[in-house]
Protein backbone atom coordinates (compact mmCIF):
# COMPACT_ATOMS: atom_id res chain seq x y z
CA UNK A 1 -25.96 18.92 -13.37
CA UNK A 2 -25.25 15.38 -14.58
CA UNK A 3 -26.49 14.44 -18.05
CA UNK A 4 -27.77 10.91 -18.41
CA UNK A 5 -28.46 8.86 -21.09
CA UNK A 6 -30.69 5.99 -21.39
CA UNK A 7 -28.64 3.50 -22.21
CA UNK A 8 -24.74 3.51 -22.72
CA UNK A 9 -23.29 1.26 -25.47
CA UNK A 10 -19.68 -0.16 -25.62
CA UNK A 11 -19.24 2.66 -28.61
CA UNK A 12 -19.93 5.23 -26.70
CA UNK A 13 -17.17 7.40 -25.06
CA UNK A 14 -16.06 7.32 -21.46
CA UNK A 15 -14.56 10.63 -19.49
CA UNK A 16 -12.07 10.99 -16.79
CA UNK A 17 -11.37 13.94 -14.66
CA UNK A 18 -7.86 14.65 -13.79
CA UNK A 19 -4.98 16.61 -13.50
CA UNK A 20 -3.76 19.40 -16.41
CA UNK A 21 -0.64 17.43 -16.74
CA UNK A 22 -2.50 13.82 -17.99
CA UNK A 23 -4.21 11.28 -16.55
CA UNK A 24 -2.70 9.64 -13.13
CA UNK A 25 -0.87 6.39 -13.42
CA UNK A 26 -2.99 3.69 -11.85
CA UNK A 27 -0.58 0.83 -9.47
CA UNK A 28 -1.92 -2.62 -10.94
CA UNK A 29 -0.21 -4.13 -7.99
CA UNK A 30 -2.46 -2.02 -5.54
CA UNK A 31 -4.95 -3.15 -3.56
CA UNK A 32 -8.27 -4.78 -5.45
CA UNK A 33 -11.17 -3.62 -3.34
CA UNK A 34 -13.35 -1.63 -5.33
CA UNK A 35 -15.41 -0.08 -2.10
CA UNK A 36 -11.72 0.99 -1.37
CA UNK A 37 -11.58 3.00 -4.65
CA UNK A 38 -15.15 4.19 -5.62
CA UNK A 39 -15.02 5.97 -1.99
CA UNK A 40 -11.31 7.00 -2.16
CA UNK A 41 -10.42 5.76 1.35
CA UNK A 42 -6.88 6.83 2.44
CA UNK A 43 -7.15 9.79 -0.10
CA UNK A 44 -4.88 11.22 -2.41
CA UNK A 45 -1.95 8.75 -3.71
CA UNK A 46 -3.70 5.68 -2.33
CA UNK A 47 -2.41 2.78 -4.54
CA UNK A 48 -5.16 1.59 -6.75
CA UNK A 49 -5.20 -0.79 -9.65
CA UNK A 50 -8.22 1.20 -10.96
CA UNK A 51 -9.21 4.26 -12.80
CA UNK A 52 -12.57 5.77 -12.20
CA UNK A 53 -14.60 7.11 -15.57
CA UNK A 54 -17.59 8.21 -16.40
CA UNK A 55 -20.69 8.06 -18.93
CA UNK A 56 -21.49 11.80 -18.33
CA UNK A 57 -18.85 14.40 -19.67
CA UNK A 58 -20.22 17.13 -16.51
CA UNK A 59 -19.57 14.20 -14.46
CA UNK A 60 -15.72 14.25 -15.23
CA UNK A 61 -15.42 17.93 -15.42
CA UNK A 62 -16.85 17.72 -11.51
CA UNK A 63 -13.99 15.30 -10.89
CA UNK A 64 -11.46 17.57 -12.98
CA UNK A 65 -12.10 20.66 -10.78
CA UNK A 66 -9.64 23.27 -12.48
CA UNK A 67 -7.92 19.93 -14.90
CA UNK A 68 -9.27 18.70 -17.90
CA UNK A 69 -11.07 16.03 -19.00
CA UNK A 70 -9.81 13.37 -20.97
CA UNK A 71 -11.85 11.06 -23.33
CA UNK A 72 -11.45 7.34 -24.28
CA UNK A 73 -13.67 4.46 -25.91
CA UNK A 74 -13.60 0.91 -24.64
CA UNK A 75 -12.20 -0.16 -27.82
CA UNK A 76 -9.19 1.70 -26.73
CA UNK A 77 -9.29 0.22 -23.32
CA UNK A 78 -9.37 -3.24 -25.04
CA UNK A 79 -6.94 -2.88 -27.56
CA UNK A 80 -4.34 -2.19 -24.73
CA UNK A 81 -5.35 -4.92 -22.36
CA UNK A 82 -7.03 -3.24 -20.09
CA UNK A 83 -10.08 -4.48 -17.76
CA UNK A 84 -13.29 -2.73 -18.02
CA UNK A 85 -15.97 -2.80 -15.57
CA UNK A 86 -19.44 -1.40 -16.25
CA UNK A 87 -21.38 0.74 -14.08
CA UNK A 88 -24.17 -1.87 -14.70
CA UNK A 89 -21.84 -4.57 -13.56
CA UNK A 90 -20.36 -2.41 -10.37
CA UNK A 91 -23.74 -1.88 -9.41
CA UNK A 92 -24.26 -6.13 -9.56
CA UNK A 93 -21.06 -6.70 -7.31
CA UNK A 94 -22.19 -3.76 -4.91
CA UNK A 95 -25.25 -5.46 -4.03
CA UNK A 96 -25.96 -6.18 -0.04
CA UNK A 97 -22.30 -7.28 1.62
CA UNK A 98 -20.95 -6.47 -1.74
CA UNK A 99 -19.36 -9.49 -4.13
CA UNK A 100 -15.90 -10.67 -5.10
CA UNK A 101 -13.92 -7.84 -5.16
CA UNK A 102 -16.17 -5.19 -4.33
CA UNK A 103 -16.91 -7.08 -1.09
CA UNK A 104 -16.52 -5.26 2.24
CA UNK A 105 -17.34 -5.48 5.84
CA UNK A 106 -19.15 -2.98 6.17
CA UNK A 107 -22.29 -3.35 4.71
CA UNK A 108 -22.83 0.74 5.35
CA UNK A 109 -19.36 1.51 2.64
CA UNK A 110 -20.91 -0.83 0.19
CA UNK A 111 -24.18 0.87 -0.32
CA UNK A 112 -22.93 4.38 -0.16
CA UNK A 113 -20.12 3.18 -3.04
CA UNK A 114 -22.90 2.01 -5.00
CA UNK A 115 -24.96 5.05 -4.61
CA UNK A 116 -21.56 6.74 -5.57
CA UNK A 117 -21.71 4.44 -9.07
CA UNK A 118 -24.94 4.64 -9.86
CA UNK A 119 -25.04 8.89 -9.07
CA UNK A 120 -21.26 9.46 -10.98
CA UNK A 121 -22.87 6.65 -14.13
CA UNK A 122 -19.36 5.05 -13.07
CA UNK A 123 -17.04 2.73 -14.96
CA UNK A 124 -13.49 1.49 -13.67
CA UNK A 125 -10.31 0.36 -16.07
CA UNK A 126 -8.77 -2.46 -14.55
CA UNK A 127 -5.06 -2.31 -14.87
CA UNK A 128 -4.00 -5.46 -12.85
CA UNK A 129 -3.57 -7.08 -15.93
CA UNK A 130 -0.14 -4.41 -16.42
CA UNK A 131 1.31 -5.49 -13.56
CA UNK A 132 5.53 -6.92 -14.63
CA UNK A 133 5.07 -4.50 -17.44
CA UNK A 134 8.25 -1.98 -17.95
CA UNK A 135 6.74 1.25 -16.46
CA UNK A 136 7.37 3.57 -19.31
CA UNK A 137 6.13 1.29 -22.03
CA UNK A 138 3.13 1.40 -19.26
CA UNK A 139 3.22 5.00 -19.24
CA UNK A 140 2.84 5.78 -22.86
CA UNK A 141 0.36 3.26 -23.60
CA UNK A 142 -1.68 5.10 -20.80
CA UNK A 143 -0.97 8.18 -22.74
CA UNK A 144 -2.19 6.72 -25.65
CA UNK A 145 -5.44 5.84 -24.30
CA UNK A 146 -6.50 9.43 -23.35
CA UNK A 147 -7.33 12.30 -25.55
């Protein structure tokens, strides 16, 4: 069952679900569409520029399966130059044909991806800002973000 709260604040902590080992790399070079991501077309290893978190701790655990989740503020996201985008702004870009980059052509994928935000209390880290950046400075800093 996913907790919700009323209201999330930029102080409040965001949780990913992922692997054992630590959190997969994001590609900030990969492709921008956010319908793309949010409904994880082309599966595992797709290149993505974006990491999927969440308001609700059970919702990363459901993403973890038998990983771990890993917690992180915004101010951490920040602090390393990376994007953020809310789940109340996702669910503005995911509105009819969708907007910018969540746009899509088919209106169908848009509306289930924001059903997908709005049910998962969804947030994405933006990492296209990283891209040129030496990819084990990358690395650690990524490590950094995550405990």
């Amino acid at each position: 069952m996913v907790v919700r709260r009323a209201t999330w604040k930029h102080s409040d902590p965001l949780f990913r679900g992922d692997t054992a080992g630590g959190v997969q790399a994001p590609d900030p070079a990969g492709p921008p569409s956010i319908v793309r991501h949010v409904l994880y077309l082309e599966g595992a290893g797709r290149a993505s520029p974006y990491l999927s978190l969440s308001e609700s701790r059970d919702s990363a655990q459901y993403f973890a399966g038998s990983g771990r989740v890993y917690r992180t503020t915004l101010a951490a996201a920040t602090a390393a130059d990376v994007g953020h985008l809310s789940q109340r702004e996702l669910t503005r870009l995911l509105q009819g044909n969708g907007q910018g980059d969540a746009a899509g052509s088919r209106p169908y994928q848009v509306a289930q991806a924001r059903k997908y935000v709005e049910q998962w209390q969804e947030h994405l880290f933006d990492f296209r800002g990283w891209i040129g950046r030496d990819p084990g400075a990358a690395r650690a800093t990524l490590n950094s973000l995550f405990a």
